[in-house]
PDB file of N, CA and C in Angstrom:
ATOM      1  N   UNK A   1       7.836   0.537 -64.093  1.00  0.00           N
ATOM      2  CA  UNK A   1       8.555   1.300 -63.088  1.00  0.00           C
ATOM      3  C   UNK A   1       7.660   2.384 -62.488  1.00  0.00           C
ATOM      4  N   UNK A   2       7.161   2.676 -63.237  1.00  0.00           N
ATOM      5  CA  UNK A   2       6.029   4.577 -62.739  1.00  0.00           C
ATOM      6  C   UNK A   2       5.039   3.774 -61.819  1.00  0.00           C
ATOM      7  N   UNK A   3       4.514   2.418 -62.306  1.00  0.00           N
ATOM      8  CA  UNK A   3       3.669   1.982 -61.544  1.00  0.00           C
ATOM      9  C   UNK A   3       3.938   1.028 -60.211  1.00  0.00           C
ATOM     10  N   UNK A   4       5.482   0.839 -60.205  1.00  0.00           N
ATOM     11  CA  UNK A   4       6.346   0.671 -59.058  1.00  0.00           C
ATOM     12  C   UNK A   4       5.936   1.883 -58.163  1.00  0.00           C
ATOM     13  N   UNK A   5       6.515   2.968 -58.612  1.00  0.00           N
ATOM     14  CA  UNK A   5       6.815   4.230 -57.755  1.00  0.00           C
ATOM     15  C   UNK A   5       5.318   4.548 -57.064  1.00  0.00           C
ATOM     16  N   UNK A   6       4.101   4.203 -57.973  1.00  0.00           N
ATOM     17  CA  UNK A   6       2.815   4.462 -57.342  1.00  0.00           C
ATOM     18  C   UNK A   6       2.612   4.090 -56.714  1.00  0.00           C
ATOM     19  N   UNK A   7       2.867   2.812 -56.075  1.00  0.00           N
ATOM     20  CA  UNK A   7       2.450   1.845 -55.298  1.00  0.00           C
ATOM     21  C   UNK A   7       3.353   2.527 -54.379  1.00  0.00           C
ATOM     22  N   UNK A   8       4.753   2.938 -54.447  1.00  0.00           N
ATOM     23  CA  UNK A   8       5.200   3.230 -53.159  1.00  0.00           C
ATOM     24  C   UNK A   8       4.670   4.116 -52.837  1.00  0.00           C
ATOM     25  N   UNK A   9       4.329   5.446 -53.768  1.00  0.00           N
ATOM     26  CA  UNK A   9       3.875   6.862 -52.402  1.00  0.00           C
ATOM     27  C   UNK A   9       2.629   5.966 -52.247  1.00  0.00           C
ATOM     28  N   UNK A  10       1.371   5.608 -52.408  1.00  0.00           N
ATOM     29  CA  UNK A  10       0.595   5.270 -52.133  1.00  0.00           C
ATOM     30  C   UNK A  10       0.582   4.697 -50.492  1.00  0.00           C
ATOM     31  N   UNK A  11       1.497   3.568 -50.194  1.00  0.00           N
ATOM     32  CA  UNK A  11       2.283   2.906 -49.531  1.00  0.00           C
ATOM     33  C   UNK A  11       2.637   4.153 -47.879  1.00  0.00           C
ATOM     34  N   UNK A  12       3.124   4.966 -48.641  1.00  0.00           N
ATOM     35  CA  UNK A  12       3.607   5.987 -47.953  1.00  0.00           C
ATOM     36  C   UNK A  12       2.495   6.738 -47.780  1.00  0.00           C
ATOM     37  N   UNK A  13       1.535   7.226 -47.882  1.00  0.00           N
ATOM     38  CA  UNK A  13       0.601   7.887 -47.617  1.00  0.00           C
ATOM     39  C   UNK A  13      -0.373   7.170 -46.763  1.00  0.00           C
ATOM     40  N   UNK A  14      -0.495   5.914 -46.840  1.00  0.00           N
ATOM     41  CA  UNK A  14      -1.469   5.019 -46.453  1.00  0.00           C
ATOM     42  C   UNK A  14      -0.296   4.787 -44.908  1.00  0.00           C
ATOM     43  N   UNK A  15       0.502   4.788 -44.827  1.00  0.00           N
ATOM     44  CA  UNK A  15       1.428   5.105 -43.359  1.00  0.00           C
ATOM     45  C   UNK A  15       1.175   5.661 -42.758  1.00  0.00           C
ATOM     46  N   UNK A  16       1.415   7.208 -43.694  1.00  0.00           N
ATOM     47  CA  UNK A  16       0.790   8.500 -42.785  1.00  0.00           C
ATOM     48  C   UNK A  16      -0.510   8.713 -42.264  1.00  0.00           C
ATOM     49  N   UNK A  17      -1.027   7.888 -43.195  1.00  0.00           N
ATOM     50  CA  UNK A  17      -2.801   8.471 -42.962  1.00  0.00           C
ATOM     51  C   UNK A  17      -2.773   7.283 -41.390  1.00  0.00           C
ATOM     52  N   UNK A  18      -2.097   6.339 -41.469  1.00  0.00           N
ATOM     53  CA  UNK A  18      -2.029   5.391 -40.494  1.00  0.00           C
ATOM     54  C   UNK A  18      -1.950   5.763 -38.980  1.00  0.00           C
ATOM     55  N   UNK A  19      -0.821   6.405 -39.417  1.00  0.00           N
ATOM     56  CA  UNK A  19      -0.015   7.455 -37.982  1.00  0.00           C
ATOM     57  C   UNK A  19      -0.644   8.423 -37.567  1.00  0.00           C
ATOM     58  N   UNK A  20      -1.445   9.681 -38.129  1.00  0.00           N
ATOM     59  CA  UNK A  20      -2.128  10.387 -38.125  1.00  0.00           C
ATOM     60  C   UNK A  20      -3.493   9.640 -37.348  1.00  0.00           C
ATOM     61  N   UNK A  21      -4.239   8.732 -37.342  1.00  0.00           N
ATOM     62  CA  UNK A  21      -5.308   8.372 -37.380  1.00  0.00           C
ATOM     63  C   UNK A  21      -4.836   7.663 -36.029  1.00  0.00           C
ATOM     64  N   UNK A  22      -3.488   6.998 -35.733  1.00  0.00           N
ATOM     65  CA  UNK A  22      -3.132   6.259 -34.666  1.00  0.00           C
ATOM     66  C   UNK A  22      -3.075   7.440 -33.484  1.00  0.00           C
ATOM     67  N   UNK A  23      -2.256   8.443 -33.851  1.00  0.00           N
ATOM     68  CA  UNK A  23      -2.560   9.680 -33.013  1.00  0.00           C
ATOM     69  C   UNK A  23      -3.468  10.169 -32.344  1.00  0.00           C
ATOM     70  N   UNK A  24      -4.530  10.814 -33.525  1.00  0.00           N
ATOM     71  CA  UNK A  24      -5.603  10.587 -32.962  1.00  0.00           C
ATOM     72  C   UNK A  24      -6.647   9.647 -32.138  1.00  0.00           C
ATOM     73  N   UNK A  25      -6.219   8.579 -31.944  1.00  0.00           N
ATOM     74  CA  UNK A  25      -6.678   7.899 -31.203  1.00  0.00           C
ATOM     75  C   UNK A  25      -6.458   7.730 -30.390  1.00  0.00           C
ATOM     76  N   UNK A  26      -4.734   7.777 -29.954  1.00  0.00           N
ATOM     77  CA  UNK A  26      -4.292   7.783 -28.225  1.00  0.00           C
ATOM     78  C   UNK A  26      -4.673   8.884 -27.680  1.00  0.00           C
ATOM     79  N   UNK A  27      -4.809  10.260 -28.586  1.00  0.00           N
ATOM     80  CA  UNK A  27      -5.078  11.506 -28.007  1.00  0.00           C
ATOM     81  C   UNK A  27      -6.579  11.735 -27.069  1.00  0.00           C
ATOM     82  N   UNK A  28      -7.351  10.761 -28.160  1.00  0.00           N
ATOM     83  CA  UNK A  28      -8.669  10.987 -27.709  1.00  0.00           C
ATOM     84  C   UNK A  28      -8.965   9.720 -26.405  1.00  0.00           C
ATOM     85  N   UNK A  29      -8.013   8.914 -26.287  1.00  0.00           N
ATOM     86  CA  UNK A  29      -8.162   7.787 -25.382  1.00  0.00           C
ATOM     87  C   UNK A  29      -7.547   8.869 -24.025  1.00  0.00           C
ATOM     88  N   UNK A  30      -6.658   9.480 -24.027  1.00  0.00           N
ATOM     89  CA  UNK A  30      -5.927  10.022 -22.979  1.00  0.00           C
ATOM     90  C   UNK A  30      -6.783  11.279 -22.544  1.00  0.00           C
ATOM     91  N   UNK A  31      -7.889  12.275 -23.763  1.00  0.00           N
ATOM     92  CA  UNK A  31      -8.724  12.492 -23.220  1.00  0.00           C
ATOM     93  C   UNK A  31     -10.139  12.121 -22.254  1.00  0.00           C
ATOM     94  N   UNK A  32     -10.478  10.899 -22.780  1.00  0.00           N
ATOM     95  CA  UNK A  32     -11.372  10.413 -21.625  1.00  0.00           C
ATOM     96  C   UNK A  32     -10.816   9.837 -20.673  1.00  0.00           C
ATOM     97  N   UNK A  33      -9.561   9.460 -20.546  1.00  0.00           N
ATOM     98  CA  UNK A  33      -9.033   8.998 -19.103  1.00  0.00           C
ATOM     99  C   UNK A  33      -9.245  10.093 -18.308  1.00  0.00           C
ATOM    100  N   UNK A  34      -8.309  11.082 -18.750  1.00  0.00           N
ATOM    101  CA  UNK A  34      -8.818  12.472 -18.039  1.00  0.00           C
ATOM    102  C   UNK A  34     -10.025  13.208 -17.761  1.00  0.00           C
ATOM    103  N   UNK A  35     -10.574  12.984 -18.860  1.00  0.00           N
ATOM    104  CA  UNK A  35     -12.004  13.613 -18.223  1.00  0.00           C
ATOM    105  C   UNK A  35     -12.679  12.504 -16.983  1.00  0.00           C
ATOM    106  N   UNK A  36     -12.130  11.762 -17.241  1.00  0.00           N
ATOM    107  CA  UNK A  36     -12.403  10.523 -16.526  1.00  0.00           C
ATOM    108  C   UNK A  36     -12.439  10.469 -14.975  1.00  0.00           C
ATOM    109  N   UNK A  37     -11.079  10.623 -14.698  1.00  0.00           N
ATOM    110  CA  UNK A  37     -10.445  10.931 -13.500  1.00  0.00           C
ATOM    111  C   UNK A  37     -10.767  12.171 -12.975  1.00  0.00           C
ATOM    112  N   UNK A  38     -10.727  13.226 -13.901  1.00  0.00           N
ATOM    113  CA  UNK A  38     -11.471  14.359 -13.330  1.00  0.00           C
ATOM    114  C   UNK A  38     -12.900  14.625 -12.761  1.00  0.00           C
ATOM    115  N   UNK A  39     -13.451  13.885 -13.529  1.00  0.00           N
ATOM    116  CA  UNK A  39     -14.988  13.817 -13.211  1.00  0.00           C
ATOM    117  C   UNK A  39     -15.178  13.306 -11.744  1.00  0.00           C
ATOM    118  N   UNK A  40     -14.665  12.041 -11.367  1.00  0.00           N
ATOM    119  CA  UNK A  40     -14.263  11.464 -10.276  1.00  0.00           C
ATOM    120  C   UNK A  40     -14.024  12.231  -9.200  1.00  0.00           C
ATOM    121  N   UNK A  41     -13.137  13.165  -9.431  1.00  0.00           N
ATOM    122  CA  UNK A  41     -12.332  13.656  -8.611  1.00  0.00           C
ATOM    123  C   UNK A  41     -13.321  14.947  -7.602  1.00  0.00           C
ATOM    124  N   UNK A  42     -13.870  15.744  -8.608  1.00  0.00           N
ATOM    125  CA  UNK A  42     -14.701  16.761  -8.105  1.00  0.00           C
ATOM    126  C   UNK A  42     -15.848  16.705  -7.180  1.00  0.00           C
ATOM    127  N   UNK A  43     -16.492  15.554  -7.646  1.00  0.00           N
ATOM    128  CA  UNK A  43     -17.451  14.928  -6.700  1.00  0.00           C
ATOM    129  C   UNK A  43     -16.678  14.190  -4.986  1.00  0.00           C
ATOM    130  N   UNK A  44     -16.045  13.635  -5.330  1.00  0.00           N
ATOM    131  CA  UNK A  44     -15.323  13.174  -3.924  1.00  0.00           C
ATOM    132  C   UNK A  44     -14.500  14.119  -3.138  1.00  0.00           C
ATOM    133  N   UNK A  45     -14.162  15.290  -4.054  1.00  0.00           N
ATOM    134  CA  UNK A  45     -13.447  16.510  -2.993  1.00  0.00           C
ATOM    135  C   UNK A  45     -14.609  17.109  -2.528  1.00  0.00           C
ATOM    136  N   UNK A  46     -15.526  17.270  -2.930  1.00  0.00           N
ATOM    137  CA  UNK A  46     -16.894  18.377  -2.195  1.00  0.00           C
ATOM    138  C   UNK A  46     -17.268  17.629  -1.125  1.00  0.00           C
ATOM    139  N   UNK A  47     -17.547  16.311  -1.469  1.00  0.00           N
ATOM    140  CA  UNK A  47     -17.666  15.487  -0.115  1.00  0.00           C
ATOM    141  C   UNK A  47     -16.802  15.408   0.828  1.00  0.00           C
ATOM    142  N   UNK A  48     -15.158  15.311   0.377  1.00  0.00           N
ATOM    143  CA  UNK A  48     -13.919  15.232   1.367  1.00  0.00           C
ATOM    144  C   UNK A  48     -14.613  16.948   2.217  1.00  0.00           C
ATOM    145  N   UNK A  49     -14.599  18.066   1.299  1.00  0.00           N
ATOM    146  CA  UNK A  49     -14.986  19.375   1.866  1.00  0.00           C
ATOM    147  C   UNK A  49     -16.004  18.862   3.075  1.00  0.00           C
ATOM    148  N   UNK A  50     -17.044  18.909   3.005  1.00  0.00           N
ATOM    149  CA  UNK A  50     -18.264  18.938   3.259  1.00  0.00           C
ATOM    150  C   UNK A  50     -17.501  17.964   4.861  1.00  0.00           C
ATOM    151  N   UNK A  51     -17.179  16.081   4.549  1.00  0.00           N
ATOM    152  CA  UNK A  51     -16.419  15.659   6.212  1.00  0.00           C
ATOM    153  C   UNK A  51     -16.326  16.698   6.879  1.00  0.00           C
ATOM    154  N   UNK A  52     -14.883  17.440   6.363  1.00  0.00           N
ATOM    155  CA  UNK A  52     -13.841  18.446   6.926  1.00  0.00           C
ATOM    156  C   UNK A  52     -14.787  19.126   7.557  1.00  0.00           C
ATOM    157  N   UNK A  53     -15.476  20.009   7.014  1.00  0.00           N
ATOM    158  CA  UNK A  53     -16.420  20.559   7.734  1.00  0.00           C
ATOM    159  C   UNK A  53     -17.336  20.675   8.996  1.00  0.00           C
ATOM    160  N   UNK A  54     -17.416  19.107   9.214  1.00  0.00           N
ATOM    161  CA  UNK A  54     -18.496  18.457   9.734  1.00  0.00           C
ATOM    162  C   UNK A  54     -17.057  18.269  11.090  1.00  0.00           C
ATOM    163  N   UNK A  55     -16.358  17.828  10.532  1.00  0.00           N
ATOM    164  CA  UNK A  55     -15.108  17.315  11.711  1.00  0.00           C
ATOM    165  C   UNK A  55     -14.592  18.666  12.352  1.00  0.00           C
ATOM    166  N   UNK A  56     -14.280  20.138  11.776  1.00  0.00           N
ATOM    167  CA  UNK A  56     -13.940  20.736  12.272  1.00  0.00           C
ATOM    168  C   UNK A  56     -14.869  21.110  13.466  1.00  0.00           C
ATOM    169  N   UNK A  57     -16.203  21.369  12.956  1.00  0.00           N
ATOM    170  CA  UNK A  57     -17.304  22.519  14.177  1.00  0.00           C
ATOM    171  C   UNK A  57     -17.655  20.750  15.210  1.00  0.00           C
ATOM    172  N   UNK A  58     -16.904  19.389  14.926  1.00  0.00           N
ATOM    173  CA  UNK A  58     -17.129  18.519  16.110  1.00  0.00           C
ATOM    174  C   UNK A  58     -15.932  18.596  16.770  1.00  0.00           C
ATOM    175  N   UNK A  59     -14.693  19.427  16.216  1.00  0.00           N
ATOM    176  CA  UNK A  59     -14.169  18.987  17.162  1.00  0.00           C
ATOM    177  C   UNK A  59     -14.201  20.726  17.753  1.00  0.00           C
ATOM    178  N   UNK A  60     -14.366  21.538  17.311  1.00  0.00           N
ATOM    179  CA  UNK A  60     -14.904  22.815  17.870  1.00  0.00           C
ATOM    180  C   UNK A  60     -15.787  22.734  19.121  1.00  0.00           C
ATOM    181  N   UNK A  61     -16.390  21.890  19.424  1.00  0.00           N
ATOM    182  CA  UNK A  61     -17.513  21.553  20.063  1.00  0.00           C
ATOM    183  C   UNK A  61     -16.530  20.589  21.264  1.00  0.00           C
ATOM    184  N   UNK A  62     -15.974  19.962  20.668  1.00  0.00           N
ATOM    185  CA  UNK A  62     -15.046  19.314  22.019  1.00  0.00           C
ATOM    186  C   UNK A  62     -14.071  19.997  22.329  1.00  0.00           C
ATOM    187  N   UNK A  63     -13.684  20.824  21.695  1.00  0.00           N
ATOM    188  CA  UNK A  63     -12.753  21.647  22.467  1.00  0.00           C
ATOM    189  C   UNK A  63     -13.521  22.425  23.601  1.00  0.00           C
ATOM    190  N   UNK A  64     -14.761  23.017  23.391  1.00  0.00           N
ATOM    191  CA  UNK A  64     -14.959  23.958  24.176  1.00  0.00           C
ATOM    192  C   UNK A  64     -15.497  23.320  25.246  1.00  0.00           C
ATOM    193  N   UNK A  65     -16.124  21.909  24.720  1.00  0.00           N
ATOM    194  CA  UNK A  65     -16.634  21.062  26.506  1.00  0.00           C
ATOM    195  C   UNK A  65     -15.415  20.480  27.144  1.00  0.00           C
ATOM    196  N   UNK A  66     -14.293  20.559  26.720  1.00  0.00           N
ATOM    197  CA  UNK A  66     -13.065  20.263  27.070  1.00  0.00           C
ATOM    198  C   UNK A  66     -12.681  20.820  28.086  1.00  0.00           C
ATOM    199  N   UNK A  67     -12.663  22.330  27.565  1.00  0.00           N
ATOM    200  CA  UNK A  67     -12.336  23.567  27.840  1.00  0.00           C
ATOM    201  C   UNK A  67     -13.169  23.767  29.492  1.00  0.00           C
ATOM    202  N   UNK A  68     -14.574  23.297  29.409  1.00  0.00           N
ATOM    203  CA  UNK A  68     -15.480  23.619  30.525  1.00  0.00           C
ATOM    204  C   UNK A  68     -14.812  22.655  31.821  1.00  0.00           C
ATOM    205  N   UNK A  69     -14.841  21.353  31.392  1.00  0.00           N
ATOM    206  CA  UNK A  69     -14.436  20.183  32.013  1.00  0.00           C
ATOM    207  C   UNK A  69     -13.109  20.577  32.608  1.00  0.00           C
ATOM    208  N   UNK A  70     -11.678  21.156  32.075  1.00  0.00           N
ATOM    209  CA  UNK A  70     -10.691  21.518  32.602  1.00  0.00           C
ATOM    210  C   UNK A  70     -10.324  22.735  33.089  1.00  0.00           C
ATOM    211  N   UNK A  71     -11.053  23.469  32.895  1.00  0.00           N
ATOM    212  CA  UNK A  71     -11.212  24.438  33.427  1.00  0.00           C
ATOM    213  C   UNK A  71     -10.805  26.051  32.719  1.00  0.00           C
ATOM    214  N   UNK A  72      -9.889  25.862  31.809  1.00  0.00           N
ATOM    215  CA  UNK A  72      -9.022  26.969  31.070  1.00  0.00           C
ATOM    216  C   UNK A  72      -9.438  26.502  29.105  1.00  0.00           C
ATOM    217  N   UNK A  73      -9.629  27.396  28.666  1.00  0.00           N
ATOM    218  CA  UNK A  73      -9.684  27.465  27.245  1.00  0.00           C
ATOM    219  C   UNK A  73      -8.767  26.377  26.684  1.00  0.00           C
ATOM    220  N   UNK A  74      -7.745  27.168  26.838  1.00  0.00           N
ATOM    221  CA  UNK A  74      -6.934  26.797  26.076  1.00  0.00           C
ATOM    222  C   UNK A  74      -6.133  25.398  26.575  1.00  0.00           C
ATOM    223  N   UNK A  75      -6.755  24.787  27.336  1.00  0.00           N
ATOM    224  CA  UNK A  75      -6.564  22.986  27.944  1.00  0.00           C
ATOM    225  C   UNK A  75      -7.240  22.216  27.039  1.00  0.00           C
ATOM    226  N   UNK A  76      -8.383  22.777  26.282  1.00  0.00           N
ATOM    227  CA  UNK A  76      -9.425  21.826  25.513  1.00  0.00           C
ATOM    228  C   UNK A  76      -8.566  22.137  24.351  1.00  0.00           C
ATOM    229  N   UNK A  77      -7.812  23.391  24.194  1.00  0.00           N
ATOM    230  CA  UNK A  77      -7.262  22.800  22.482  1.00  0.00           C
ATOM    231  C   UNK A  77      -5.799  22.414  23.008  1.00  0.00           C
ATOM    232  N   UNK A  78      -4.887  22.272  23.617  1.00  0.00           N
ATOM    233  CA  UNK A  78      -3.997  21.350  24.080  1.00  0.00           C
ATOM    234  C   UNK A  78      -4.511  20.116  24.045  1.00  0.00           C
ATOM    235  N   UNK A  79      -5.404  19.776  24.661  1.00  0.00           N
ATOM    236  CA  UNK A  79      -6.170  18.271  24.362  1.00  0.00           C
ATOM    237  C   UNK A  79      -6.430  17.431  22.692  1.00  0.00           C
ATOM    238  N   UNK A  80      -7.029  18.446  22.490  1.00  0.00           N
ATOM    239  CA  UNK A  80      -7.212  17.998  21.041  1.00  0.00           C
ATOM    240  C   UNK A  80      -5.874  17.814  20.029  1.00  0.00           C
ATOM    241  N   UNK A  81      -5.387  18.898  20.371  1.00  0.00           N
ATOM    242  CA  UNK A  81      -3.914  18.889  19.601  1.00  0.00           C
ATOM    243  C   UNK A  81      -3.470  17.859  19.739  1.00  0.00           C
ATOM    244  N   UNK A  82      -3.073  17.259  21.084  1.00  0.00           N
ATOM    245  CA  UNK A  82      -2.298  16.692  21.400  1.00  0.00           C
ATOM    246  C   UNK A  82      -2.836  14.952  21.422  1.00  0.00           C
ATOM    247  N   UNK A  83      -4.395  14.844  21.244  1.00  0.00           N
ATOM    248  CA  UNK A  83      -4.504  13.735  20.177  1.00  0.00           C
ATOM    249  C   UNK A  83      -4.127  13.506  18.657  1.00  0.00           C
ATOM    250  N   UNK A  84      -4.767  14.552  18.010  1.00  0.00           N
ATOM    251  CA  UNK A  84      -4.691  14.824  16.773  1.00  0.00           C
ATOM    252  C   UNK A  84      -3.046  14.683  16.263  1.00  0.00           C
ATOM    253  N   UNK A  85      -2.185  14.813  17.684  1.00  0.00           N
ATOM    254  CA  UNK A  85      -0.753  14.663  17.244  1.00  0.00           C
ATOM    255  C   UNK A  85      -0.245  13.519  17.364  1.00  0.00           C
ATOM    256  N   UNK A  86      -0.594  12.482  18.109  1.00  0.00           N
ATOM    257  CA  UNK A  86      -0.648  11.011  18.546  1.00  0.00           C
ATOM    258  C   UNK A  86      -1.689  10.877  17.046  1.00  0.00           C
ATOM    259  N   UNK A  87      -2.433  10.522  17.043  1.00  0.00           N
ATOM    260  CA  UNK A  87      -3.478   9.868  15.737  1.00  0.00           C
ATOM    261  C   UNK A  87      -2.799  10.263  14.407  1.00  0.00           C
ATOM    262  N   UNK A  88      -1.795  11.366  14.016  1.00  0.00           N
ATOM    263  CA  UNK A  88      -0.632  11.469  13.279  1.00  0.00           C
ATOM    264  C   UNK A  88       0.462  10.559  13.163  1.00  0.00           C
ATOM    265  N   UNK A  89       0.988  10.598  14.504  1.00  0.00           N
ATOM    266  CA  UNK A  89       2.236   9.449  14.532  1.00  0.00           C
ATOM    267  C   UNK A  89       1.837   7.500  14.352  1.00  0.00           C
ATOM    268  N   UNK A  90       0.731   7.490  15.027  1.00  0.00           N
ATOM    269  CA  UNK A  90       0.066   6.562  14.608  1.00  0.00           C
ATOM    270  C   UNK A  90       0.130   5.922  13.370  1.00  0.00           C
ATOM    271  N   UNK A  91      -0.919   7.132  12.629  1.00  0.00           N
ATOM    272  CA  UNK A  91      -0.883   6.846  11.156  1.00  0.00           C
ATOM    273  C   UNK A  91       0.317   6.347  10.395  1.00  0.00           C
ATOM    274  N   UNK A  92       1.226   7.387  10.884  1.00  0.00           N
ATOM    275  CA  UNK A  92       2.393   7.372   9.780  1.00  0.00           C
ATOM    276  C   UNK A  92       3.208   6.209  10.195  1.00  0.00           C
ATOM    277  N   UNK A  93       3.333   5.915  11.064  1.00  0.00           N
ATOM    278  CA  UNK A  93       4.231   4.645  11.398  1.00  0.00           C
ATOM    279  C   UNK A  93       3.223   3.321  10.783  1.00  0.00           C
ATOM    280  N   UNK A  94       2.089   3.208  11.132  1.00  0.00           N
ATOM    281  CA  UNK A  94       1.223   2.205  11.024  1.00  0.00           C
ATOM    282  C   UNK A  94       0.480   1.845   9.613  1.00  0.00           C
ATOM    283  N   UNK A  95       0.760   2.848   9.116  1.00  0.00           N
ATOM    284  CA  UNK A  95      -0.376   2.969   8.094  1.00  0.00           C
ATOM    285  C   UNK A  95      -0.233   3.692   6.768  1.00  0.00           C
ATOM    286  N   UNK A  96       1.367   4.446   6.874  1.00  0.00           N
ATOM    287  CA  UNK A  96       1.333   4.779   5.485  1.00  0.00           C
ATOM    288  C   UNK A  96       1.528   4.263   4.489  1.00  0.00           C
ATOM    289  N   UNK A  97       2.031   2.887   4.750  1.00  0.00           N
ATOM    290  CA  UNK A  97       2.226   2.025   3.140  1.00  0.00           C
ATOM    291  C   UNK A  97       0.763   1.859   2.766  1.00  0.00           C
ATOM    292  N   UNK A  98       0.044   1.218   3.654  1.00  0.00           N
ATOM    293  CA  UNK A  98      -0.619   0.761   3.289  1.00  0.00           C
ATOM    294  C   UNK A  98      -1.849   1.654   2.995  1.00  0.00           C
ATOM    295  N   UNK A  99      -2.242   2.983   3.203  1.00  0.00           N
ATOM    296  CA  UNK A  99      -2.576   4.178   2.352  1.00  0.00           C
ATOM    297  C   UNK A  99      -2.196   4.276   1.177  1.00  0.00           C
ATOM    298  N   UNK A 100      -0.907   4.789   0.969  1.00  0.00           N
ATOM    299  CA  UNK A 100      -0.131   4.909  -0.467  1.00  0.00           C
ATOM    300  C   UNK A 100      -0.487   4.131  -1.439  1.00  0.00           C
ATOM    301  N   UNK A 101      -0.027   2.032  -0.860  1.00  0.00           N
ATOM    302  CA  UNK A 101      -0.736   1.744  -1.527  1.00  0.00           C
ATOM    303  C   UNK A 101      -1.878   1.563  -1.926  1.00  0.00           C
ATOM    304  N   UNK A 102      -3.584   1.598  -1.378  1.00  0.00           N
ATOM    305  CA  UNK A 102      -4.479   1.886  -1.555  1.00  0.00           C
ATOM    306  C   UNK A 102      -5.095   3.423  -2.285  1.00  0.00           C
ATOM    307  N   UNK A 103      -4.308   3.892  -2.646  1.00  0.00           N
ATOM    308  CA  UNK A 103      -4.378   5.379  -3.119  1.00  0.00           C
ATOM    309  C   UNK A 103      -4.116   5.351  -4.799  1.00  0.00           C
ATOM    310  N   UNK A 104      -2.366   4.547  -4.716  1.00  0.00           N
ATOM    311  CA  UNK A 104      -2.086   4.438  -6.285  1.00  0.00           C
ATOM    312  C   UNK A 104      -3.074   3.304  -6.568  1.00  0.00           C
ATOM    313  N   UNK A 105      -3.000   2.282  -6.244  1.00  0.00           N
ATOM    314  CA  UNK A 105      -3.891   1.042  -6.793  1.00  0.00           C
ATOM    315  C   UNK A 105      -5.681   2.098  -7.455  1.00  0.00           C
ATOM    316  N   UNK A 106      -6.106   2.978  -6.244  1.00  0.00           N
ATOM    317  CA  UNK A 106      -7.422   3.096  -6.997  1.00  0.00           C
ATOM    318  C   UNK A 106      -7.380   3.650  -8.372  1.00  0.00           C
ATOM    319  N   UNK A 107      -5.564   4.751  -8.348  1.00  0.00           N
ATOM    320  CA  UNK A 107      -5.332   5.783  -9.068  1.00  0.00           C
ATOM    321  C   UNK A 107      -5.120   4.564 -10.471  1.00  0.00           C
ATOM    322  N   UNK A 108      -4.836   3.535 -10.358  1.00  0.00           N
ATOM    323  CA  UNK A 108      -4.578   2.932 -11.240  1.00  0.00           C
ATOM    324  C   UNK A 108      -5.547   2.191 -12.034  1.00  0.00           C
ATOM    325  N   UNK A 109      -6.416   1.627 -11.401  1.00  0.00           N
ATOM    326  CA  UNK A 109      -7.471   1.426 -11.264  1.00  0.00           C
ATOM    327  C   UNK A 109      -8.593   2.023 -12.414  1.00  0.00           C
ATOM    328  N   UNK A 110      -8.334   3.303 -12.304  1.00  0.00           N
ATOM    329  CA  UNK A 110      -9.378   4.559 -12.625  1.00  0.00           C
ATOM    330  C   UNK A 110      -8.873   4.621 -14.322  1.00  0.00           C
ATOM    331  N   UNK A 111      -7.467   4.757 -14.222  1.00  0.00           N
ATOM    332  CA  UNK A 111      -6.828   5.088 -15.399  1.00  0.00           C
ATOM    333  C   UNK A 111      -6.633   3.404 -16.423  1.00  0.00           C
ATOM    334  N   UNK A 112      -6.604   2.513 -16.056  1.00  0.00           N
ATOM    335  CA  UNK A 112      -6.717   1.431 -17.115  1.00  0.00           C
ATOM    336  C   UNK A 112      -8.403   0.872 -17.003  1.00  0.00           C
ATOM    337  N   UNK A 113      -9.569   1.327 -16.694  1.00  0.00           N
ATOM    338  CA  UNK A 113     -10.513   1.044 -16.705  1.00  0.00           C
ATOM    339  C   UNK A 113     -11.116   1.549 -17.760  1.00  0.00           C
TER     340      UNK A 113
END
């Protein structure tokens, strides 16, 4: 019987040590996803930065030859706006599924890789 009962905590410890050790392992799997995705992430926003950048002082630059061409300042940023507000509606009617989905898919992508 005593050597019944050994076998069970044994049994029972060898569970825990199981669970414990299983833990640790999703923990540390869910850490490199994350570091994962993060790593990813920082590098492609400095670059997203850096576009933005590049797009604002071009379209800075067409506003103001805009501006020359029509005669009044503020015609070259009516102009622009008022693409930039069309190339909006565009998008969103045309193109947001198929963003979204290209967005989660990479997001998914990243995280079961």
């Amino acid at each position: 019987m005593e050597d019944h009962d050994k076998k069970i905590e044994l049994l029972v410890q060898s569970a825990k040590d199981y669970s414990k050790t299983t833990y640790e392992l999703i923990k540390l799997k869910m850490i490199d996803k994350a570091s994962d995705v993060i790593s990813s992430i920082i590098p492609n926003s400095i670059v997203v930065v850096m576009a933005l950048t590049f797009l604002l002082f071009c379209n800075l630059g067409i506003v103001f030859w805009l501006s020359d061409i029509l005669g009044k300042i503020y015609y070259g940023f009516f102009a622009v706006a008022a693409f930039y507000a069309l190339l909006a509606i565009i998008l969103h009617f045309f193109m947001h599924g198929w963003l979204k989905k290209t967005i989660c898919n990479s997001i998914i992508i990243k995280l079961l890789k």
